[in-house]
Structures are given as structure tokens and as C-alpha cells.
PDB file of N, CA and C in Angstrom:
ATOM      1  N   UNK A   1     -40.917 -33.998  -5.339  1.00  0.00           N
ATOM      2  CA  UNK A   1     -42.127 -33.611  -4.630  1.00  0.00           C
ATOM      3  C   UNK A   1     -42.144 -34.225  -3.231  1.00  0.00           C
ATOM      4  N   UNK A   2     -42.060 -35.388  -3.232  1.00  0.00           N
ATOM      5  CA  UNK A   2     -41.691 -35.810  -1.406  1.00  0.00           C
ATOM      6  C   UNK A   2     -40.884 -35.353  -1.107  1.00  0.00           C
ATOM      7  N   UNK A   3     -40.006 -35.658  -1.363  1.00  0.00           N
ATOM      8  CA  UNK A   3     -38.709 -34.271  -0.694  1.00  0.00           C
ATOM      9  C   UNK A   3     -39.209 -33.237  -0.072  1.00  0.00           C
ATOM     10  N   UNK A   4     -39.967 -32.392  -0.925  1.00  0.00           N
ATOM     11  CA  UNK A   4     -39.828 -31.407  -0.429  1.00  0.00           C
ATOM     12  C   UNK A   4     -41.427 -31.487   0.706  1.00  0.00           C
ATOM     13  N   UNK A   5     -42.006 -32.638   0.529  1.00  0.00           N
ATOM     14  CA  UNK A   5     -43.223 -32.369   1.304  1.00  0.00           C
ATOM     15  C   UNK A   5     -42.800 -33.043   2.629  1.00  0.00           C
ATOM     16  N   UNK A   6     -42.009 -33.816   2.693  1.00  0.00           N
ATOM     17  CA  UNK A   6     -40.940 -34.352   3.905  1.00  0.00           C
ATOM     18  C   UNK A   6     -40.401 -33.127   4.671  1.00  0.00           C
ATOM     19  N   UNK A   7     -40.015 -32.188   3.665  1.00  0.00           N
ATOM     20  CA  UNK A   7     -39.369 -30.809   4.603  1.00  0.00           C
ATOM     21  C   UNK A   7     -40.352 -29.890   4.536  1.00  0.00           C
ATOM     22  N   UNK A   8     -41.093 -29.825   4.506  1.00  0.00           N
ATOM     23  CA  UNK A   8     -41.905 -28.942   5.095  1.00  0.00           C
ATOM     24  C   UNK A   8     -42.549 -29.642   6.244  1.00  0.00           C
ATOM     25  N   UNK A   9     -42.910 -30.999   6.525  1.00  0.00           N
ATOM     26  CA  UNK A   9     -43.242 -31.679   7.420  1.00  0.00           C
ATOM     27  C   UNK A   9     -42.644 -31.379   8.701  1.00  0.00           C
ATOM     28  N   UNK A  10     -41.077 -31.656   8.439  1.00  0.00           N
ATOM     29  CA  UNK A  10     -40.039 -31.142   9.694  1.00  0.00           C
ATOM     30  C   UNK A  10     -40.128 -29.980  10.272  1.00  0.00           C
ATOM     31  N   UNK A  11     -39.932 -28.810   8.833  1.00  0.00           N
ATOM     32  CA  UNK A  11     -40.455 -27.848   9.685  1.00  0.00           C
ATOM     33  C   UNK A  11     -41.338 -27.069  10.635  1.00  0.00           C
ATOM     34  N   UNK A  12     -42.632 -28.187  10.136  1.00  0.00           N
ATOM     35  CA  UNK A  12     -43.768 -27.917  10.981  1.00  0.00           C
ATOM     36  C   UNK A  12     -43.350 -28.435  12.529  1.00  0.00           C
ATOM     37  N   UNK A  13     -42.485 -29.306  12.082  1.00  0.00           N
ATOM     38  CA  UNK A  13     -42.412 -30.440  13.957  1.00  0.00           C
ATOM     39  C   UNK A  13     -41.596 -29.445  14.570  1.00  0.00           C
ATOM     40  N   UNK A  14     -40.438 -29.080  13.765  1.00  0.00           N
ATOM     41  CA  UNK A  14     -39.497 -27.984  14.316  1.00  0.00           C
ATOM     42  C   UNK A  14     -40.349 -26.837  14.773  1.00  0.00           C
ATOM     43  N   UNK A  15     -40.897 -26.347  14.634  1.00  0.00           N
ATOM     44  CA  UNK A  15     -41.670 -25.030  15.144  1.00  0.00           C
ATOM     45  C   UNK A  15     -42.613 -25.680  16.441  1.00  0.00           C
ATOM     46  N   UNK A  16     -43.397 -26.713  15.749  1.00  0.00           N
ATOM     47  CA  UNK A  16     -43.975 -27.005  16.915  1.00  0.00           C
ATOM     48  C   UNK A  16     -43.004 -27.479  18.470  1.00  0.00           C
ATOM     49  N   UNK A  17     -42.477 -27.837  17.769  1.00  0.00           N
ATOM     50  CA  UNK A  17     -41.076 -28.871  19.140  1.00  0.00           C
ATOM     51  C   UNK A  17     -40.906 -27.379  20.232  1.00  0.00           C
ATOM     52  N   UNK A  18     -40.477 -26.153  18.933  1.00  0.00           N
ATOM     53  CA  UNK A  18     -39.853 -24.630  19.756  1.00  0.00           C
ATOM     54  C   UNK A  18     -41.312 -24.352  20.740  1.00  0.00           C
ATOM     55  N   UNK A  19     -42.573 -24.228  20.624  1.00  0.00           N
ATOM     56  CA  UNK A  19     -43.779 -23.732  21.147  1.00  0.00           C
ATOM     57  C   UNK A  19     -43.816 -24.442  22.135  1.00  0.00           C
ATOM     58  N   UNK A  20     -43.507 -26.404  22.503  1.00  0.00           N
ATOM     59  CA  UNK A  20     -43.553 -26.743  23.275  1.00  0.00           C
ATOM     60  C   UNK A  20     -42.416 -26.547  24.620  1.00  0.00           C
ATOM     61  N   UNK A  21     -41.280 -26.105  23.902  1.00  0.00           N
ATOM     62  CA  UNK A  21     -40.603 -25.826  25.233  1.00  0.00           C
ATOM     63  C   UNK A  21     -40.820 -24.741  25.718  1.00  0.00           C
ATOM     64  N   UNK A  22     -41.359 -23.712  25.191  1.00  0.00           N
ATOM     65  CA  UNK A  22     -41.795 -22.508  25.825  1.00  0.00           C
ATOM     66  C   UNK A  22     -42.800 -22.848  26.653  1.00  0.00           C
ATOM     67  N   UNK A  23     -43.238 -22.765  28.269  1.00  0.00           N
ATOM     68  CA  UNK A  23     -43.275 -22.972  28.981  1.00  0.00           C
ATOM     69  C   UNK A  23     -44.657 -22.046  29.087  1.00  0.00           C
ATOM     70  N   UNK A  24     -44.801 -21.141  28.683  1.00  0.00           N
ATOM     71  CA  UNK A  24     -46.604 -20.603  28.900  1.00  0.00           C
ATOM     72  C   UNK A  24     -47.167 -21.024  27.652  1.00  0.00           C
ATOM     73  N   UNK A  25     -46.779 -21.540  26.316  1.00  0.00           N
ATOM     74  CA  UNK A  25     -47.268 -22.566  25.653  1.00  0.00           C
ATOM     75  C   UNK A  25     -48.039 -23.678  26.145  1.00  0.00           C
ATOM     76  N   UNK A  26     -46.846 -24.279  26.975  1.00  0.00           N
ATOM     77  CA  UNK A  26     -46.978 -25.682  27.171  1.00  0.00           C
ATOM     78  C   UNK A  26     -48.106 -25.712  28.089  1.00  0.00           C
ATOM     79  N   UNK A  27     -47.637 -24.756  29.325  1.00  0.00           N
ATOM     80  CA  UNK A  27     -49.045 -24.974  30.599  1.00  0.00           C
ATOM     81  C   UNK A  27     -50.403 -24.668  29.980  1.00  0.00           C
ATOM     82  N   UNK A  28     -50.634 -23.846  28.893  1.00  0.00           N
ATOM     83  CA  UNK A  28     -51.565 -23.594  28.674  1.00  0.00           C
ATOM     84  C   UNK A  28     -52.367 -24.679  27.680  1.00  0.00           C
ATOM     85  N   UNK A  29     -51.416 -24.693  26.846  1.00  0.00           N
ATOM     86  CA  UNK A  29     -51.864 -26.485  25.801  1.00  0.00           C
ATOM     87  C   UNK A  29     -52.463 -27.838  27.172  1.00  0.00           C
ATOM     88  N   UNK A  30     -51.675 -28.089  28.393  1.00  0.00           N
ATOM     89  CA  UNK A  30     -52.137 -29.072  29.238  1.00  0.00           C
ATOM     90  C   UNK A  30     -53.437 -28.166  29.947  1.00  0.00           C
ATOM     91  N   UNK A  31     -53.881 -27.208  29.706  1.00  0.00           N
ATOM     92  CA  UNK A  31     -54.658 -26.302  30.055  1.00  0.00           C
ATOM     93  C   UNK A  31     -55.706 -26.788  29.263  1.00  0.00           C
ATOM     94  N   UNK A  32     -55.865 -26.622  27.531  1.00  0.00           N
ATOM     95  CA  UNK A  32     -56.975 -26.650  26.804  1.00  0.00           C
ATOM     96  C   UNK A  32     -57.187 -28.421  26.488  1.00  0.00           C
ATOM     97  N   UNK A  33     -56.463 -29.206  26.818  1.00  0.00           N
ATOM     98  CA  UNK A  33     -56.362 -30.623  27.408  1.00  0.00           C
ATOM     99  C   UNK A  33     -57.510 -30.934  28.083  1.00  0.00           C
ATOM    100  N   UNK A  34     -57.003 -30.708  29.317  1.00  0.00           N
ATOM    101  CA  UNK A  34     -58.158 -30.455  30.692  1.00  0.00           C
ATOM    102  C   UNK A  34     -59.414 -30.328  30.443  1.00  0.00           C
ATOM    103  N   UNK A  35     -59.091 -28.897  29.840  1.00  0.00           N
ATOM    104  CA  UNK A  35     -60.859 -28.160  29.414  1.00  0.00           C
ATOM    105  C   UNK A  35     -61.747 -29.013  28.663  1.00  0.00           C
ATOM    106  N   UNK A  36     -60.970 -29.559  27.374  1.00  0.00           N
ATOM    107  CA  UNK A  36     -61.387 -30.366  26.400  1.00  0.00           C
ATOM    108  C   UNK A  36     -61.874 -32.047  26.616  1.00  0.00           C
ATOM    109  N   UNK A  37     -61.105 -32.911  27.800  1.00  0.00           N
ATOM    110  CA  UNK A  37     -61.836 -34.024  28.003  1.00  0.00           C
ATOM    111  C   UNK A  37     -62.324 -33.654  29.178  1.00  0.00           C
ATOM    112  N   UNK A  38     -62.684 -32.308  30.316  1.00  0.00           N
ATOM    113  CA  UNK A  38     -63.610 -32.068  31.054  1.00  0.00           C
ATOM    114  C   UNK A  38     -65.003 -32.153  30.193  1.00  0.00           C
ATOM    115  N   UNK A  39     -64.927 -31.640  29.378  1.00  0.00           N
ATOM    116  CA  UNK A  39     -66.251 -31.374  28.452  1.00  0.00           C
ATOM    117  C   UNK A  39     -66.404 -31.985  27.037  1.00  0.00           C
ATOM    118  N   UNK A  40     -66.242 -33.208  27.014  1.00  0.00           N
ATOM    119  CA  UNK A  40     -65.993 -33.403  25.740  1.00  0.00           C
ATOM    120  C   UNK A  40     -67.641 -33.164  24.612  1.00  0.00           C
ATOM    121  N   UNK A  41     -67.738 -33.178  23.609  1.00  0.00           N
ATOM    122  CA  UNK A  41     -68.290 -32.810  22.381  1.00  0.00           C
ATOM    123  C   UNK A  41     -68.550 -31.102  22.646  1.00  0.00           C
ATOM    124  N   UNK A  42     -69.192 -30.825  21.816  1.00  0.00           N
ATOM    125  CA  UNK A  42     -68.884 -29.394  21.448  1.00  0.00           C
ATOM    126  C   UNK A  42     -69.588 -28.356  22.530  1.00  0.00           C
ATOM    127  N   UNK A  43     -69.184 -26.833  22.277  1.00  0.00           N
ATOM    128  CA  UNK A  43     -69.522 -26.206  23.427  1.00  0.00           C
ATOM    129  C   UNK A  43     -70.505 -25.047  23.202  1.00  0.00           C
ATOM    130  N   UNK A  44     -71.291 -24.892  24.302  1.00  0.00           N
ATOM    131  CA  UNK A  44     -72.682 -23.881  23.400  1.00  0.00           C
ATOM    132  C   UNK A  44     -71.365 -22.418  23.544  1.00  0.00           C
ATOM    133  N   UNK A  45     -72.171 -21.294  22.927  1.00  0.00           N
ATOM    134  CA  UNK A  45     -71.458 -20.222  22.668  1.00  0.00           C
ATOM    135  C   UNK A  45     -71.992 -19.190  23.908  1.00  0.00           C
ATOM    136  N   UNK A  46     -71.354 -18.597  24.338  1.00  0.00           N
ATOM    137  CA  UNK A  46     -71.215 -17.792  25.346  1.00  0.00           C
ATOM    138  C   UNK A  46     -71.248 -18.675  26.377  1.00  0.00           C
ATOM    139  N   UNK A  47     -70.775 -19.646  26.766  1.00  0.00           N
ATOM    140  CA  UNK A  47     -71.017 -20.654  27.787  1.00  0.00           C
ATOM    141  C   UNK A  47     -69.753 -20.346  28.224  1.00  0.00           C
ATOM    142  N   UNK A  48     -69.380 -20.434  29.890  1.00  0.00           N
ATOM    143  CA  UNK A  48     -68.280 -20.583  30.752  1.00  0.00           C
ATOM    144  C   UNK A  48     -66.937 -21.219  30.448  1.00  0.00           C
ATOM    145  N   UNK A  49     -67.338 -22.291  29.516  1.00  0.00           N
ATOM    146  CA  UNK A  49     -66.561 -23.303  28.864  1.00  0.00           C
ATOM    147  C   UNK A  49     -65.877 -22.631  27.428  1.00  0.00           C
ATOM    148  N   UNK A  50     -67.189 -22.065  27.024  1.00  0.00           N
ATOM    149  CA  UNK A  50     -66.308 -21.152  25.463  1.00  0.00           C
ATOM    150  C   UNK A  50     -65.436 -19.871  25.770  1.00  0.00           C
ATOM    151  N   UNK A  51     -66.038 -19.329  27.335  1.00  0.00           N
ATOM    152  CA  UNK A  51     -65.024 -18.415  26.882  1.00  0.00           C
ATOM    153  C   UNK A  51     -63.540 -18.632  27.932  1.00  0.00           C
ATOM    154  N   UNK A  52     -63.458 -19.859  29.015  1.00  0.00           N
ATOM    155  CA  UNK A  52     -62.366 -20.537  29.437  1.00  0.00           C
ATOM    156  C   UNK A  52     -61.352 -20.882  28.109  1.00  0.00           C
ATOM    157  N   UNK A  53     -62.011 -21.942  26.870  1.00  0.00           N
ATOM    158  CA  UNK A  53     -61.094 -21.898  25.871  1.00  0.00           C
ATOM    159  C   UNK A  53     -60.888 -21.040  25.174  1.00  0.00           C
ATOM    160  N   UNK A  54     -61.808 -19.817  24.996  1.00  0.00           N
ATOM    161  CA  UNK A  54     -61.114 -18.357  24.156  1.00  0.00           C
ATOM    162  C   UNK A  54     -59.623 -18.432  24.560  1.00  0.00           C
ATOM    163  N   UNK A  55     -59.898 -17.851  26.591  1.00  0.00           N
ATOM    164  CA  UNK A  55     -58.775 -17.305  27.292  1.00  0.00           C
ATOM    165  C   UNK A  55     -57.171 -18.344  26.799  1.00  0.00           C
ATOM    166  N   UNK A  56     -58.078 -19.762  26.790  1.00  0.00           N
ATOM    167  CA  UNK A  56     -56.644 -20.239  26.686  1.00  0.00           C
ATOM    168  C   UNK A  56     -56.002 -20.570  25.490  1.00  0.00           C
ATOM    169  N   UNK A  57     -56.883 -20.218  24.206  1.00  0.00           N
ATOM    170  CA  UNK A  57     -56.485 -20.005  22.887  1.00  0.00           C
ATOM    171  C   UNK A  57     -55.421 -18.554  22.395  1.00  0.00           C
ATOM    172  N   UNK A  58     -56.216 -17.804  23.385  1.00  0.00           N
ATOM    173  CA  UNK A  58     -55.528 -16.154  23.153  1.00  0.00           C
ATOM    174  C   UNK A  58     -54.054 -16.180  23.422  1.00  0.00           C
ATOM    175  N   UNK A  59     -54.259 -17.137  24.764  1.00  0.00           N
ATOM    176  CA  UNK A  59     -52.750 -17.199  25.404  1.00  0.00           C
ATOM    177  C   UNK A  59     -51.959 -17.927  24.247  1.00  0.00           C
ATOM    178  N   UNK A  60     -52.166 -18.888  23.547  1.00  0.00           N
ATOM    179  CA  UNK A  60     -51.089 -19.990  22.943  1.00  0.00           C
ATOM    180  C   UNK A  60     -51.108 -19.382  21.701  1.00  0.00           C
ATOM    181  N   UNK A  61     -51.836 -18.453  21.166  1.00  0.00           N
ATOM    182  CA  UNK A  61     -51.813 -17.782  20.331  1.00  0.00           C
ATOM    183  C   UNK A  61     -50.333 -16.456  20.370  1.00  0.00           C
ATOM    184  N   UNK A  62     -50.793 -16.000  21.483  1.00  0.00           N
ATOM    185  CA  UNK A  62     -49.872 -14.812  21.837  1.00  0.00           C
ATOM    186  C   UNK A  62     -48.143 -15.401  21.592  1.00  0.00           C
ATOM    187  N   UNK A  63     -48.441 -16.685  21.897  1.00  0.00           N
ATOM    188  CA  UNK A  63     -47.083 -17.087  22.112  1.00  0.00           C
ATOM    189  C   UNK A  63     -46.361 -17.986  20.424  1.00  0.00           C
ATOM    190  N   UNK A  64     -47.713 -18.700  19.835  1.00  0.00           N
ATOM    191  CA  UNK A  64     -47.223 -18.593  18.552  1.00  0.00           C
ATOM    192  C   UNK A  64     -47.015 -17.670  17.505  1.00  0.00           C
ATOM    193  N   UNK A  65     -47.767 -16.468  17.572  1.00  0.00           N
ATOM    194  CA  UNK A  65     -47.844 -15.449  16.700  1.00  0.00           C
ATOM    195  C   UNK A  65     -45.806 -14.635  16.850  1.00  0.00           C
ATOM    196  N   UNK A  66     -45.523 -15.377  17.745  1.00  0.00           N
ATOM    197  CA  UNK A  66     -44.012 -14.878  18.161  1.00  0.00           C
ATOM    198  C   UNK A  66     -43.145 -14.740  16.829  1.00  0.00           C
ATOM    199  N   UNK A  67     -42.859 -13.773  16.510  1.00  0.00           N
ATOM    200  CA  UNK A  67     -41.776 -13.623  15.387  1.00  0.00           C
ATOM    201  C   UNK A  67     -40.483 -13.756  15.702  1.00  0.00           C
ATOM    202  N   UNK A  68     -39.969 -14.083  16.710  1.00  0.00           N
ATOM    203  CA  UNK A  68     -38.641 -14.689  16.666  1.00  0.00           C
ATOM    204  C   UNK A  68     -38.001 -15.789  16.320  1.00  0.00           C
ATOM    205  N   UNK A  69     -39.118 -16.802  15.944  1.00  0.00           N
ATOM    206  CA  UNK A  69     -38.770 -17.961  15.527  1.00  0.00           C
ATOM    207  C   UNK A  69     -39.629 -18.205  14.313  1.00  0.00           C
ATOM    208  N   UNK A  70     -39.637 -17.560  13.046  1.00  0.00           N
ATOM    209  CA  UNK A  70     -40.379 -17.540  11.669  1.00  0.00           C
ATOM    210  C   UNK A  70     -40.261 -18.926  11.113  1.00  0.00           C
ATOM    211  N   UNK A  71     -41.310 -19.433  10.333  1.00  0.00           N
ATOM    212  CA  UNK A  71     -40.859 -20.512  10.177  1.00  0.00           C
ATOM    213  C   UNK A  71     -39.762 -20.440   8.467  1.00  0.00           C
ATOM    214  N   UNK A  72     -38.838 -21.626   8.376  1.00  0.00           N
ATOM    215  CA  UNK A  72     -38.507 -21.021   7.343  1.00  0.00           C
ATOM    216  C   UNK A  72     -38.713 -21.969   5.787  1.00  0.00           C
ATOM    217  N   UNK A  73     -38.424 -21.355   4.501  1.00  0.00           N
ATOM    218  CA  UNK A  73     -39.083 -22.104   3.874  1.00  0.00           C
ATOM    219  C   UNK A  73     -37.951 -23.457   2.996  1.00  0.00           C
ATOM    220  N   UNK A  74     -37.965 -24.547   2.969  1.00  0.00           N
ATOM    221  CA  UNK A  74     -37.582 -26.058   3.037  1.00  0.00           C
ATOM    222  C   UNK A  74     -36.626 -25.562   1.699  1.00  0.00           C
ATOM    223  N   UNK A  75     -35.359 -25.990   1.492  1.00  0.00           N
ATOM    224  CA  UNK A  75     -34.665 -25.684   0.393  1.00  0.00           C
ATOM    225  C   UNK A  75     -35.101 -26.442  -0.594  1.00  0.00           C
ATOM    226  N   UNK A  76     -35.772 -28.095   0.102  1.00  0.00           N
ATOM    227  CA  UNK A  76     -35.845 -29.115  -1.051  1.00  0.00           C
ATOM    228  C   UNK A  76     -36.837 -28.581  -1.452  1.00  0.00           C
ATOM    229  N   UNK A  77     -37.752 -27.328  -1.603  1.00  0.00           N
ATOM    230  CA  UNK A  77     -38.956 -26.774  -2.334  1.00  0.00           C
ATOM    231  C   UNK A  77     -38.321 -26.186  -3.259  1.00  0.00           C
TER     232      UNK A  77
END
């Protein structure tokens, strides 16, 4: 059971590691950064601020939803 919860761990870092070198990932993650200790605690809804982090959720979204890099599933499972 650790074993295999160890490799699924990796794989999560591994996928994440791939999102960070992608480069409209990354600007956009130091993007929702920004946004997030500009404004810290929570944000009213339809506010300038909610829909700045929509935009920059959509984006890092667009770029994880990427099927070229699937994640895959840990043998030690």
C-alpha cells in the first residue's frame, strides 16, 4: 500500500513538474500568485477580482486539460 501511494505521489509531481515548464502555465500560475496576495481572503462574486481569476484559471486549465501528457497509472498499484 505505500508503495503504491508513493507512486502515485510521483506521478502527481511528474505531471505537475511537465505544467510548470510549459511556459503559459507558468506565467499564468505567477499570475494567480499576484492576484491572490494582491487580495488576500476571499472574493465577492462578480467582482473585478473574480472574474481576473476566472480568466486566469481558464488559461491554466486550457493548458492542463492537455492530453498529450495523460497521467499514467503507478505499476506498484
Amino acid at each position: 500500500m505505500l508503495a503504491c501511494q508513493k507512486a502515485i505521489r510521483i506521478e502527481k509531481l511528474k505531471r505537475y513538474a511537465n505544467l510548470v515548464l510549459n511556459d503559459n502555465y507558468y506565467k499564468a500560475s505567477k499570475e494567480l500568485n499576484a492576484l491572490r496576495a494582491d487580495n488576500p481572503g476571499s472574493m465577492t462574486v462578480g467582482s473585478e477580482v473574480e472574474k481576473q481569476f476566472n480568466v486566469i484559471m481558464s488559461r491554466m486549465r486550457e493548458v492542463s486539460t492537455d492530453k498529450s501528457a495523460p497521467m499514467e497509472n503507478p505499476t506498484a498499484c
